[in-house]
N, C-alpha and C. Protein backbone atom coordinates (compact mmCIF):
# COMPACT_ATOMS: atom_id res chain seq x y z
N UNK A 1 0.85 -1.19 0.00
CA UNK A 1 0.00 0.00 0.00
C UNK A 1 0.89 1.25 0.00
N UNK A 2 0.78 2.15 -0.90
CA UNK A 2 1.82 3.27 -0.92
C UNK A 2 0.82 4.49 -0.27
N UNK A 3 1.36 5.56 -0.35
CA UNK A 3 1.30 6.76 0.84
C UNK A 3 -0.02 7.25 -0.32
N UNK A 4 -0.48 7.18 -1.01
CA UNK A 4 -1.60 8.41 -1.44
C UNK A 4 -2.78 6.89 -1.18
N UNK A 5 -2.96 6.09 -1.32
CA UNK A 5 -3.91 4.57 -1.20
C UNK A 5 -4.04 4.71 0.37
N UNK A 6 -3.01 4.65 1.20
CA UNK A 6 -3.27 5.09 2.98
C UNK A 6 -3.94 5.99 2.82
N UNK A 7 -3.97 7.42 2.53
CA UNK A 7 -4.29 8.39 2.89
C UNK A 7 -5.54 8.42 2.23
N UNK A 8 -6.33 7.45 1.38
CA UNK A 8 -7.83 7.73 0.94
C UNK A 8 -8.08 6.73 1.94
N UNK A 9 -7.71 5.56 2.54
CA UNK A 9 -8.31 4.99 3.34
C UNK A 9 -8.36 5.55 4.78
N UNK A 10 -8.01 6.53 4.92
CA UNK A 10 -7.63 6.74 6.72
C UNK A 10 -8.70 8.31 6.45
N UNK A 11 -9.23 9.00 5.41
CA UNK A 11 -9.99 10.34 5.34
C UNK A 11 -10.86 10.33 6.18
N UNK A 12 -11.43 9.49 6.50
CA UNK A 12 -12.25 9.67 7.85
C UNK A 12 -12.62 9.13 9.19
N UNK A 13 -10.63 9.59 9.85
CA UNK A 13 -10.48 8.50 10.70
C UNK A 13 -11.14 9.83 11.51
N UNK A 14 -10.55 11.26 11.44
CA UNK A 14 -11.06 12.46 12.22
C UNK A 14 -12.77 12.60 12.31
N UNK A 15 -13.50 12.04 11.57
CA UNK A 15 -15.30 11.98 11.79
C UNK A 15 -15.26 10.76 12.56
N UNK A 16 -14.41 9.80 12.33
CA UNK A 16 -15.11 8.49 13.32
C UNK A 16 -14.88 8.96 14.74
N UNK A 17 -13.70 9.84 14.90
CA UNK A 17 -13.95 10.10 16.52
C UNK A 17 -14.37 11.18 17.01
N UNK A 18 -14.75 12.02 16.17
CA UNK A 18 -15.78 13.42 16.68
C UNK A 18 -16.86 12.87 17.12
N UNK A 19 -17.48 11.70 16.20
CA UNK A 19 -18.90 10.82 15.88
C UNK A 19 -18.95 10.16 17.73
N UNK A 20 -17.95 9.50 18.14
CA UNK A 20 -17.57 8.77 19.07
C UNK A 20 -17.61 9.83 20.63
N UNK A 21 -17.18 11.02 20.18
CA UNK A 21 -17.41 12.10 21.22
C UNK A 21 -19.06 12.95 21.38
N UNK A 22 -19.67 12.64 20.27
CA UNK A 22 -21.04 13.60 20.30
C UNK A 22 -22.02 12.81 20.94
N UNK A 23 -23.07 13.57 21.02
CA UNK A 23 -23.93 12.61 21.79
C UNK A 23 -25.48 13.62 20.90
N UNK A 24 -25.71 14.73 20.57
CA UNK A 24 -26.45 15.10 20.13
C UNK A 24 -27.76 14.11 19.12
N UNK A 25 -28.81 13.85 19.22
CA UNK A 25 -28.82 13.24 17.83
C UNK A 25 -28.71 14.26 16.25
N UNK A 26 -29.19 15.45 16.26
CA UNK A 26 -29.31 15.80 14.87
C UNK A 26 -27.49 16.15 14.37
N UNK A 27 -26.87 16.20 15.43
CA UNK A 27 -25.06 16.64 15.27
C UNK A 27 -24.33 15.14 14.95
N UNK A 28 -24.97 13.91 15.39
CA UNK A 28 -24.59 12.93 15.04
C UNK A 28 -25.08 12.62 13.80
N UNK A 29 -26.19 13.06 13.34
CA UNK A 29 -27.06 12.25 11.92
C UNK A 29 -25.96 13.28 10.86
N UNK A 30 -25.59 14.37 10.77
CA UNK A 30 -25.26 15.24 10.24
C UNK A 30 -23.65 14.56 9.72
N UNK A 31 -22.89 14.44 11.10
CA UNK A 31 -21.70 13.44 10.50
C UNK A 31 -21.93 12.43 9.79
N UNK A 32 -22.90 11.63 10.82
CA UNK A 32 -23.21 10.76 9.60
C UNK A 32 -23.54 10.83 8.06
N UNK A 33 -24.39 11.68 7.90
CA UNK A 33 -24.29 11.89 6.49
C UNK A 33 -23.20 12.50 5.62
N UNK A 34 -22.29 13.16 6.92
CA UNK A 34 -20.76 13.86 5.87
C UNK A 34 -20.01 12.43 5.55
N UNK A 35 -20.28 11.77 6.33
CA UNK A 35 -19.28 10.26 6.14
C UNK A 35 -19.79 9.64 5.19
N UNK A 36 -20.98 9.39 5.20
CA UNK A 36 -21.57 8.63 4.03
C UNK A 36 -21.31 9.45 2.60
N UNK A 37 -21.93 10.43 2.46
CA UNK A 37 -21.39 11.31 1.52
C UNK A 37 -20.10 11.36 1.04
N UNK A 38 -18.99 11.09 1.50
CA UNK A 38 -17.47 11.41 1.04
C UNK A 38 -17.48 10.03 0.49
N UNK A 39 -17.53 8.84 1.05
CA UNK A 39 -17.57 7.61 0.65
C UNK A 39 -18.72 7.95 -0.63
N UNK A 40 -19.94 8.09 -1.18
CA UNK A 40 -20.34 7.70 -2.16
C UNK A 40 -19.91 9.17 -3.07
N UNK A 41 -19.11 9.93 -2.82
CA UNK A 41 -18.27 10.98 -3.38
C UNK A 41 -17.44 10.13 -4.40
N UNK A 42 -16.92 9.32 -3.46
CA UNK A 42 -15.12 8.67 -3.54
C UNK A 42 -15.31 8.12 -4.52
N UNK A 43 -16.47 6.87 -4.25
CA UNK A 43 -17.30 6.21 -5.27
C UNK A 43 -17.94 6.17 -6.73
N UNK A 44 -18.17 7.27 -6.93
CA UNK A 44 -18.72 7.82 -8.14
C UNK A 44 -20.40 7.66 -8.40
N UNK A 45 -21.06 7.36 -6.65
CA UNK A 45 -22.53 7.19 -6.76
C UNK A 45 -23.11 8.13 -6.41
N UNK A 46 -22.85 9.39 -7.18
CA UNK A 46 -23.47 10.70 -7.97
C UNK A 46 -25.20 10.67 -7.22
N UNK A 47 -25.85 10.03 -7.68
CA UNK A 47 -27.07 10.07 -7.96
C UNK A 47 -27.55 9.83 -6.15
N UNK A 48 -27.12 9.00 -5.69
CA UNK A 48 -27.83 8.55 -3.88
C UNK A 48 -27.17 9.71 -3.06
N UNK A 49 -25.86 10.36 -3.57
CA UNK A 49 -25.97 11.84 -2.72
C UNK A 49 -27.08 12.88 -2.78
N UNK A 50 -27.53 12.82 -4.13
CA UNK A 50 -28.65 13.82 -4.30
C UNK A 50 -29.67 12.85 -4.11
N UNK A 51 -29.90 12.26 -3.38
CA UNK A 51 -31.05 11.86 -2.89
C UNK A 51 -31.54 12.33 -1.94
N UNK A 52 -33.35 12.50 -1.93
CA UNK A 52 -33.85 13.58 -1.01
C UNK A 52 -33.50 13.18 0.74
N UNK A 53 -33.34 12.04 0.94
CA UNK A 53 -33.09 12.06 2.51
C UNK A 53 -31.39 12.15 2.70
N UNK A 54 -31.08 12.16 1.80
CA UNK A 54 -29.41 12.84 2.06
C UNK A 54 -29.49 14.84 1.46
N UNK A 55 -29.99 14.79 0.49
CA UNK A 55 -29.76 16.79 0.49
C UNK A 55 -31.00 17.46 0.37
N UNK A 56 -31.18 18.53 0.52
CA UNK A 56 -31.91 19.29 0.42
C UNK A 56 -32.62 19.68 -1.38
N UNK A 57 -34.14 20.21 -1.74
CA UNK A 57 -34.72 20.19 -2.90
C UNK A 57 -33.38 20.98 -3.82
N UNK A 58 -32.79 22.07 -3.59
CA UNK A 58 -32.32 23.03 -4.11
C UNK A 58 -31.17 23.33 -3.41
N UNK A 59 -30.07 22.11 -3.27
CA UNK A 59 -28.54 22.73 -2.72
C UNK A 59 -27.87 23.92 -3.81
N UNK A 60 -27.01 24.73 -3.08
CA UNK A 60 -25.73 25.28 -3.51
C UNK A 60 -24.56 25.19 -3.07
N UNK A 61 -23.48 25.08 -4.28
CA UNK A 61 -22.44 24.79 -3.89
C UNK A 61 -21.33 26.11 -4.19
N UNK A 62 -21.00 26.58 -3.60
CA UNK A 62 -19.89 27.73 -3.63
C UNK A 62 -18.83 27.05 -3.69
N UNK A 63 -17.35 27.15 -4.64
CA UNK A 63 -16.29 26.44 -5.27
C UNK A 63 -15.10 27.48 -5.28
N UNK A 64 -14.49 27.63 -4.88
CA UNK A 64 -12.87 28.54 -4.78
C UNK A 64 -12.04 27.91 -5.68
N UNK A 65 -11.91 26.41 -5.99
CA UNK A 65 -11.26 26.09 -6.37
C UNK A 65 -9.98 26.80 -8.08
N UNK A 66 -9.07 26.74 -8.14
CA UNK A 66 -8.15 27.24 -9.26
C UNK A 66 -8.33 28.66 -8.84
N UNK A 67 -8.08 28.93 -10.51
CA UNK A 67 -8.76 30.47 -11.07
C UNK A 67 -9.82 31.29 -11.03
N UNK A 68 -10.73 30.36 -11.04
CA UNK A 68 -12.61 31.01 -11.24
C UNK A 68 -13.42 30.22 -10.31
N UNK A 69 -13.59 31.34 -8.90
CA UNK A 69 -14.98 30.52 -8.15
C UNK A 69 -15.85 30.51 -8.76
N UNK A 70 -16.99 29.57 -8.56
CA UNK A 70 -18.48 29.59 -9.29
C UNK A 70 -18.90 29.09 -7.91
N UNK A 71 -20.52 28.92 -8.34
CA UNK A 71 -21.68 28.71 -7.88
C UNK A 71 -22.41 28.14 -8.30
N UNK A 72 -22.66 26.58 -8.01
CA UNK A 72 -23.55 25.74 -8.81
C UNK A 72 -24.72 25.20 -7.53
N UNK A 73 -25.79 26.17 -8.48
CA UNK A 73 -27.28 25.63 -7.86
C UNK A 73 -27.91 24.55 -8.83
N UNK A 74 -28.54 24.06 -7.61
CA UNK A 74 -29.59 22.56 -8.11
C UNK A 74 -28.92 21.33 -8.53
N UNK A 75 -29.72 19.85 -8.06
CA UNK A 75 -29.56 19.05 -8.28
C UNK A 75 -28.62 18.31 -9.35
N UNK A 76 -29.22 19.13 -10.58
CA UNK A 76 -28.72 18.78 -12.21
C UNK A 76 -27.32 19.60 -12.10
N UNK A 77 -27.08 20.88 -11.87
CA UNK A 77 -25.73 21.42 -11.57
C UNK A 77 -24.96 20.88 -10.89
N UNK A 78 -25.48 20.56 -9.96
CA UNK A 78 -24.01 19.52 -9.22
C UNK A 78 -23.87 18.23 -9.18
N UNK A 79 -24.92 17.38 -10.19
CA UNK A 79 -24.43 16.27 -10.85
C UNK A 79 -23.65 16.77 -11.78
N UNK A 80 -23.95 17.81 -12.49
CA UNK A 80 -22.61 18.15 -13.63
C UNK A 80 -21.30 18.60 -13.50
N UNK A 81 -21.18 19.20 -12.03
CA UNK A 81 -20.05 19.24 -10.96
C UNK A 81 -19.33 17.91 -11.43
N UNK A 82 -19.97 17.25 -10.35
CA UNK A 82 -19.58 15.86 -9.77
C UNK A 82 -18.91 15.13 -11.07
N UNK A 83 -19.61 14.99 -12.03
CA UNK A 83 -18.98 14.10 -13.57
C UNK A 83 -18.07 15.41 -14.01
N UNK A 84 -17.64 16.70 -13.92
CA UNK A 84 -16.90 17.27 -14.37
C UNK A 84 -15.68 17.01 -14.20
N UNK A 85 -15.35 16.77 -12.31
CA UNK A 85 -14.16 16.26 -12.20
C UNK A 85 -13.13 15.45 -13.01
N UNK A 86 -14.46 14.12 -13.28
CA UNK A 86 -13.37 13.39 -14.41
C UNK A 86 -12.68 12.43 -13.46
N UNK A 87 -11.47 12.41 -13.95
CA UNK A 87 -10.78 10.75 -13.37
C UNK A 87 -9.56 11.24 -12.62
N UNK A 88 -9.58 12.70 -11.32
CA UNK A 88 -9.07 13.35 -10.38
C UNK A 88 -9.29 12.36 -9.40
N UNK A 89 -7.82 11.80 -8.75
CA UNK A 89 -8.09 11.34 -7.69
C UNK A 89 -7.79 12.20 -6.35
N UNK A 90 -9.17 12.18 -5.64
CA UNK A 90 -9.21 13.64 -4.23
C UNK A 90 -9.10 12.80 -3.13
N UNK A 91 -8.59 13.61 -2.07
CA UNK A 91 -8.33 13.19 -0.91
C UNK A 91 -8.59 14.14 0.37
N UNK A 92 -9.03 14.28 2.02
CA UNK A 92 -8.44 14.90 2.63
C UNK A 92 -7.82 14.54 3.54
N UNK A 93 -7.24 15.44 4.11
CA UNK A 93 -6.34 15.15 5.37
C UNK A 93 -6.40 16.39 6.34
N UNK A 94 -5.72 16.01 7.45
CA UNK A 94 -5.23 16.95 8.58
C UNK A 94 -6.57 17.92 9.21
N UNK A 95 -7.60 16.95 9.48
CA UNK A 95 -8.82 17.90 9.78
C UNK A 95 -8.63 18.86 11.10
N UNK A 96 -9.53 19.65 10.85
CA UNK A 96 -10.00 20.48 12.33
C UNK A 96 -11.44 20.64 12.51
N UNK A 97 -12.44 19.89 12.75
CA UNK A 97 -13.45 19.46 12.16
C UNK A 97 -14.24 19.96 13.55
N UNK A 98 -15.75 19.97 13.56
CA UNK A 98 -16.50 20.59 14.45
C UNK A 98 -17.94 20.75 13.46
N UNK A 99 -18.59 20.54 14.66
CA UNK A 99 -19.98 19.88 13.96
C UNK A 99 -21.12 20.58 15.35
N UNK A 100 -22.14 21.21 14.61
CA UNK A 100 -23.21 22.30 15.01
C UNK A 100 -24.38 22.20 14.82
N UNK A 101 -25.51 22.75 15.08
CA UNK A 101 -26.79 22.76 14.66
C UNK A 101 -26.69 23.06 13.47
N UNK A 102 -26.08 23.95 12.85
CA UNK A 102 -25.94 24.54 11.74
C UNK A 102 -25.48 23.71 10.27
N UNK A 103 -24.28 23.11 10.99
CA UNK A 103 -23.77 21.96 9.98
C UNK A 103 -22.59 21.29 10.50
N UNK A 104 -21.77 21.43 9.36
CA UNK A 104 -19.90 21.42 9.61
C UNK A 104 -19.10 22.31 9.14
N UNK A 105 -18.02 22.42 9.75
CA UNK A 105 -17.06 23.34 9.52
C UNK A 105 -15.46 22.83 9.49
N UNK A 106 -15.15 22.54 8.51
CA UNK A 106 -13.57 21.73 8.56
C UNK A 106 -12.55 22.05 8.17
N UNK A 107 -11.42 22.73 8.45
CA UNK A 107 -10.78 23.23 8.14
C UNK A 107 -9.49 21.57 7.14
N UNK A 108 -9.43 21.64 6.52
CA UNK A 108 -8.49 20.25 5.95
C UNK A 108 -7.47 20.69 4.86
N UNK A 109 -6.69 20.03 4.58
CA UNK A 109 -5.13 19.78 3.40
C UNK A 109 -6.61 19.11 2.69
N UNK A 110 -6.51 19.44 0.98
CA UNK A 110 -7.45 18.95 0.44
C UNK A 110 -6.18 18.84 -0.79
N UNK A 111 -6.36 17.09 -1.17
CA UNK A 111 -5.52 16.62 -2.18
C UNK A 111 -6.02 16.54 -3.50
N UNK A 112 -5.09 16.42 -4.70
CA UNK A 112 -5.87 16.19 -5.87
C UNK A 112 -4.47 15.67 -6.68
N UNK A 113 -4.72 14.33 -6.79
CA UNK A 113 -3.50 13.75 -8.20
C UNK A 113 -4.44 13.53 -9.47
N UNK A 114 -4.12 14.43 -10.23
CA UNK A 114 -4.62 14.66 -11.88
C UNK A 114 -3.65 15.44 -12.76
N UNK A 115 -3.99 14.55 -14.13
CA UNK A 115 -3.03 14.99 -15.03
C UNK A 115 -3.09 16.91 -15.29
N UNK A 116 -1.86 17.36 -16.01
CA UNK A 116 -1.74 18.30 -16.29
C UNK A 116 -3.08 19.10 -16.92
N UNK A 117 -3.07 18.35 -17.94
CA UNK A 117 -4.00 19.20 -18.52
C UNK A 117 -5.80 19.17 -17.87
N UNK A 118 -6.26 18.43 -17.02
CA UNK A 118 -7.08 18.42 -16.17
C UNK A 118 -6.92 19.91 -15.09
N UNK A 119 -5.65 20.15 -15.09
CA UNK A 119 -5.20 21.40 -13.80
C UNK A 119 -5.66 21.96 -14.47
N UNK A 120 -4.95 22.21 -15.53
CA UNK A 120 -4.66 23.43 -16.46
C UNK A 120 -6.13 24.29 -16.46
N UNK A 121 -7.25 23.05 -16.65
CA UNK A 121 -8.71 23.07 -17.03
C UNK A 121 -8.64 24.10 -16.03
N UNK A 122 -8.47 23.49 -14.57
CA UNK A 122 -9.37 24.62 -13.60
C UNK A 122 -8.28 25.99 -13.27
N UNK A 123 -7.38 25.94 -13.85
CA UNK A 123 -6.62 27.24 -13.89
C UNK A 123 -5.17 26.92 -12.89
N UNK A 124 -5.10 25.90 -12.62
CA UNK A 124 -3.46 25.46 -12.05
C UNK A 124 -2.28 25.52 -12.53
N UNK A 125 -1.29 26.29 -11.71
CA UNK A 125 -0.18 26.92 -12.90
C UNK A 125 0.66 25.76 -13.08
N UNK A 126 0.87 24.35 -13.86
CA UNK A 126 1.42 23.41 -14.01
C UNK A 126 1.91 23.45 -15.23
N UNK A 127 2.91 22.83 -15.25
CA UNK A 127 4.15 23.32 -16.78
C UNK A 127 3.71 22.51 -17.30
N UNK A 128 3.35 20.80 -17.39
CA UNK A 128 3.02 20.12 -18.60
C UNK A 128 2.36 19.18 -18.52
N UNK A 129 0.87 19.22 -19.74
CA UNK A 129 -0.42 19.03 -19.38
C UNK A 129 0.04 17.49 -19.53
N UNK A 130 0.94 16.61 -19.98
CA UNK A 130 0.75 15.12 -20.24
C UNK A 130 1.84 14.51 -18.54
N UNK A 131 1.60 15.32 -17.67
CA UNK A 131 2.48 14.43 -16.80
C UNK A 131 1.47 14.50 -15.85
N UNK A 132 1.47 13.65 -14.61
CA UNK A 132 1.02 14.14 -12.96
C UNK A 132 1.05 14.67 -12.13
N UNK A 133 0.70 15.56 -11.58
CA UNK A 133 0.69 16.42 -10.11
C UNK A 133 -0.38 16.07 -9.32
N UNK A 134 0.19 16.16 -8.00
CA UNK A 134 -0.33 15.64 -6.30
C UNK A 134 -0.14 17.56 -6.16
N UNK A 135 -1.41 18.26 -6.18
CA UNK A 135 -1.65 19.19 -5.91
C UNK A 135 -2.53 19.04 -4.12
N UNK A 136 -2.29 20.18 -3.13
CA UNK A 136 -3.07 20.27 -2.00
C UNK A 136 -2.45 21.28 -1.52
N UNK A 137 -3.74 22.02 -0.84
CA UNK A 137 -3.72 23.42 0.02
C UNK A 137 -4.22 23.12 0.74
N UNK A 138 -4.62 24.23 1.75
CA UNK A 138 -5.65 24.47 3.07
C UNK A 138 -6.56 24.49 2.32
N UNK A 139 -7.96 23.90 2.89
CA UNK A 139 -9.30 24.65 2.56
C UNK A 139 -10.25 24.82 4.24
N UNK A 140 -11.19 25.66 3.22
CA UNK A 140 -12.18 25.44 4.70
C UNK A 140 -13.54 25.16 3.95
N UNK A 141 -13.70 23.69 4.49
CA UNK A 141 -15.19 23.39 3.77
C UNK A 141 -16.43 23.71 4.76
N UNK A 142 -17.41 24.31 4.46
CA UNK A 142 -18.65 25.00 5.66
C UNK A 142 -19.92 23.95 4.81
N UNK A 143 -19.79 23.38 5.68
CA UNK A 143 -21.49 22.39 5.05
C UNK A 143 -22.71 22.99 5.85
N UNK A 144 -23.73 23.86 5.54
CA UNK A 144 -24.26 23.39 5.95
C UNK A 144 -25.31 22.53 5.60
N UNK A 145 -26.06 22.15 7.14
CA UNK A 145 -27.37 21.00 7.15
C UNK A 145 -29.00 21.99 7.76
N UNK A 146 -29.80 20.95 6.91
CA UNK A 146 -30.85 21.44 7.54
C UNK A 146 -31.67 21.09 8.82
N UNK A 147 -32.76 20.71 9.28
CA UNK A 147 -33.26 19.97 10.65
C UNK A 147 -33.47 18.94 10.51
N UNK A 148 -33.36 18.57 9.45
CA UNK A 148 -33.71 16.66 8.81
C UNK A 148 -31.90 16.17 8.42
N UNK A 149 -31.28 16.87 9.49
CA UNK A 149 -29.37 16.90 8.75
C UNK A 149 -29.16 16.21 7.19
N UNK A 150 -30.21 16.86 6.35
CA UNK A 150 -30.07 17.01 4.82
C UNK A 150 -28.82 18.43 4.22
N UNK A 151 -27.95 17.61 3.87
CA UNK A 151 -27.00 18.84 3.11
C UNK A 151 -28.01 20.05 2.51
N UNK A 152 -27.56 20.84 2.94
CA UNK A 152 -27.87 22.48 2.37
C UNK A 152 -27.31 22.96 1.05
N UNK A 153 -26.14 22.96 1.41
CA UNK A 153 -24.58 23.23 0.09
C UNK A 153 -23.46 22.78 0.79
N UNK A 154 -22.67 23.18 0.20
CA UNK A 154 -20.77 23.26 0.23
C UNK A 154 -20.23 24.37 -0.32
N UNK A 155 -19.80 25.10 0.99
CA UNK A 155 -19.28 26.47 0.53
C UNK A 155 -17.34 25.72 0.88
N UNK A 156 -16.83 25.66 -0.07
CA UNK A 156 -15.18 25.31 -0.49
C UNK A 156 -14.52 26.43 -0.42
N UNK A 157 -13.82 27.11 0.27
CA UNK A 157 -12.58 28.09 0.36
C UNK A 157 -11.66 27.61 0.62
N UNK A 158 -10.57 28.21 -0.69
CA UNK A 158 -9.09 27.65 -0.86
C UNK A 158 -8.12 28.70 -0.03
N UNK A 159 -7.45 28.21 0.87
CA UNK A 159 -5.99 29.05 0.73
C UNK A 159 -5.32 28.97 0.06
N UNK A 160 -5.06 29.95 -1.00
CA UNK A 160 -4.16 29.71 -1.91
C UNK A 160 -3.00 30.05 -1.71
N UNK A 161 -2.88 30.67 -0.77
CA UNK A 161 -0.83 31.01 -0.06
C UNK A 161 -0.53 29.48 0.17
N UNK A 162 -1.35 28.37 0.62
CA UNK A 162 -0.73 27.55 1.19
C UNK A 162 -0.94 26.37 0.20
N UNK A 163 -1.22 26.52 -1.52
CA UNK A 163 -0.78 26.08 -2.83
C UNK A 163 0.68 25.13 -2.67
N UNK A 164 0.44 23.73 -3.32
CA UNK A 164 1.41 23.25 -3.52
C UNK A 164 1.11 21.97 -4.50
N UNK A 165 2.82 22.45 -5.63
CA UNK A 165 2.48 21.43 -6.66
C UNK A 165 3.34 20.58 -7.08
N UNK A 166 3.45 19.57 -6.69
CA UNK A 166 4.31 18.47 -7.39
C UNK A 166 4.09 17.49 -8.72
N UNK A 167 5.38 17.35 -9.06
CA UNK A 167 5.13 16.11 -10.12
C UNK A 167 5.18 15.20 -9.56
N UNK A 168 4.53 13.89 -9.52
CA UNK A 168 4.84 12.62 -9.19
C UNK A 168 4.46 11.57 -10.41
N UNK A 169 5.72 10.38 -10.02
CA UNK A 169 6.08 9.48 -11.04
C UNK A 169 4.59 8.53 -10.80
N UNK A 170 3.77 7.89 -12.29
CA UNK A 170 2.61 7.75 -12.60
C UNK A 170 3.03 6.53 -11.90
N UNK A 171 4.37 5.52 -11.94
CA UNK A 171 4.16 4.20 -11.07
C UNK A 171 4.03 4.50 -9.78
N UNK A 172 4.23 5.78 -8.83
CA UNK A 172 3.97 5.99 -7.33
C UNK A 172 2.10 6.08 -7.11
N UNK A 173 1.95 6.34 -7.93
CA UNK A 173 0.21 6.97 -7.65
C UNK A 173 -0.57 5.99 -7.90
N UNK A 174 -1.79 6.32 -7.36
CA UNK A 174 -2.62 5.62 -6.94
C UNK A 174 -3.96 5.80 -8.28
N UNK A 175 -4.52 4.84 -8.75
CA UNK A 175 -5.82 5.08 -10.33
C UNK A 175 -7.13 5.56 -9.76
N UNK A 176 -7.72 6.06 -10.70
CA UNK A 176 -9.10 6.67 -9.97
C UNK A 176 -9.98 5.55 -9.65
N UNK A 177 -9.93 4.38 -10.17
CA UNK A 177 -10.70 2.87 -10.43
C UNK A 177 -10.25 2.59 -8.84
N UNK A 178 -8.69 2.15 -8.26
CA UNK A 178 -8.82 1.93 -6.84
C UNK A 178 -9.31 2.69 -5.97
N UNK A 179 -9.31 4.37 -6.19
CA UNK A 179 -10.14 5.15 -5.15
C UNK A 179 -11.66 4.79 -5.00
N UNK A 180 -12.16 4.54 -6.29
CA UNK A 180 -13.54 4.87 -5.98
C UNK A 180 -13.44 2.71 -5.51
N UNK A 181 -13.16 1.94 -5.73
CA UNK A 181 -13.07 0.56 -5.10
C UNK A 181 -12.77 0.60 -3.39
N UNK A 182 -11.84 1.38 -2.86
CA UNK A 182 -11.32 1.64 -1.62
C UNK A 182 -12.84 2.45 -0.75
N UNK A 183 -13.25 3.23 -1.24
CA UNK A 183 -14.52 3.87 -1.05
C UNK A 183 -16.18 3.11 -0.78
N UNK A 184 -15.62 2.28 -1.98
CA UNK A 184 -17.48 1.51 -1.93
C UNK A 184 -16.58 0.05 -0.64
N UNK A 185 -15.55 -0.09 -0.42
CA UNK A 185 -15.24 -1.10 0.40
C UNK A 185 -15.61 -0.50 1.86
N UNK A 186 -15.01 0.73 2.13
CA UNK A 186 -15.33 1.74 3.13
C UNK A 186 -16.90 2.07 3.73
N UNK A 187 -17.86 1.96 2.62
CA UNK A 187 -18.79 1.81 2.56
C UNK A 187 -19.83 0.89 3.32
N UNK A 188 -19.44 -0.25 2.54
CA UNK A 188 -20.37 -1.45 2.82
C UNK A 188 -19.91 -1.66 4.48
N UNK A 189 -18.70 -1.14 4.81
CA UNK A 189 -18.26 -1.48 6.24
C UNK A 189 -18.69 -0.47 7.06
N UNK A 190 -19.03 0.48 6.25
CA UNK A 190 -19.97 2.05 7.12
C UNK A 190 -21.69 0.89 7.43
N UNK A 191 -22.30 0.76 6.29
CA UNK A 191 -23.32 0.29 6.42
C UNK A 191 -23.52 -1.02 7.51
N UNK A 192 -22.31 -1.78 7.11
CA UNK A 192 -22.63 -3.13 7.90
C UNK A 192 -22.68 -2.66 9.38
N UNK A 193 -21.67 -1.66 9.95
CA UNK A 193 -21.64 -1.47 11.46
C UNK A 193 -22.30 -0.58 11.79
N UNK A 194 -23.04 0.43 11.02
CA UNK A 194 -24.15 1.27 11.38
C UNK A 194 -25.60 0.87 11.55
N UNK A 195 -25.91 -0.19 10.14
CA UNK A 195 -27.30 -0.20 10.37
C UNK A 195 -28.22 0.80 8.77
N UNK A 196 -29.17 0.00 8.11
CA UNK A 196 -29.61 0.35 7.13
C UNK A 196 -30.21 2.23 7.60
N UNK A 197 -30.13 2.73 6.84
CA UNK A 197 -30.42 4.49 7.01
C UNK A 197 -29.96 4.78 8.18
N UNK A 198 -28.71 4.89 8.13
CA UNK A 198 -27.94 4.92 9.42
C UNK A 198 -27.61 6.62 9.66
N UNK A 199 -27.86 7.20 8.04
CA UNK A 199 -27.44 8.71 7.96
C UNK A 199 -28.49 9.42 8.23
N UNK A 200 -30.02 8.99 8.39
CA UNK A 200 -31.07 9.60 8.72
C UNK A 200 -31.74 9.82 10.11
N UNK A 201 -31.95 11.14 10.55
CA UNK A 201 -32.69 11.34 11.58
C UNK A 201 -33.75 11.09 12.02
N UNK A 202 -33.44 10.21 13.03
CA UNK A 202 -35.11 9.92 13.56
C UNK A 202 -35.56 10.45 14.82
């Protein structure tokens, strides 16, 4: 197992023990659904995030990411998000995480190994579009939730002082096919020890 394959499997070792410290129920259903969510993120099962007992009729998503923030409202917009990415393998790390009536608030190193010209797309100053870069900064992701801890949006703010870009050799890295496999494995082991609608408030 090399160092970027650890680090998609360990992304939510910081929610399993916030989860383990709360006692709230709607602050617990809320993680729960950030956990479930990143896993069918990881996954590429697009469609059961926007499902009505996981988000809200009409999320927005606020995006810092590169060159050009946007703002993608509704369902159909941020399925077109989601398939825009493409075959970016994402990661986070190093949380500071905290969880509210309101939602979440996480401050994290947010990773991304994708080819050049994929950067280039979102405005990343990378010298050449046919090689790899393990790009990651600070971000601060603000989720919030509603009273049914249904996602609201994802407001994404980048630090971009704290920008960093490497090349790495394509035999060190990890394929988008094992992330989203590592994810639905993550998964079925979320489900088996939680319990069917384990992300919903009752």
């Amino acid at each position: 197992m090399n160092r970027f394959e650890k680090a998609v499997y360990d992304c939510m070792i910081p929610t399993a023990a916030l989860l383990e410290r709360t006692t709230k129920p709607l602050h617990r259903a809320i993680l729960l659904n950030f956990w479930r969510h990143v896993h069918l993120e990881g996954a590429g099962e697009y469609d059961k995030i926007l499902s009505s007992d996981m988000v809200v009729d009409n999320p927005v998503y606020r995006v810092t990411w590169g060159a050009t923030p946007g703002v993608i409202e509704g369902k159909d917009g941020i399925r077109g998000f989601y398939n825009s990415v493409g075959d970016a393998v994402l990661w986070h790390s190093d949380d500071r995480l905290a969880v509210e009536d309101w939602g979440i608030c996480d401050e994290i190193t947010f990773h991304q190994l994708a080819m050049g010209t994929n950067l280039k797309l979102i405005g990343y100053p990378v010298e050449h579009a046919d090689r790899l870069y393990h790009v990651y900064s600070r971000q601060a992701f603000i989720w919030p939730y509603d009273e049914r801890a249904r996602l609201v949006g994802e407001h994404l703010y980048e630090d971009k002082t704290s920008l960093r870009i490497e090349e790495v050799d394509r035999s060190d890295a990890i394929t988008p096919a094992r992330v989203r496999q590592i994810h639905r494995e993550r998964l079925v082991k979320l489900e088996a020890e939680r319990g069917p609608n384990f992300w919903i408030l009752s």
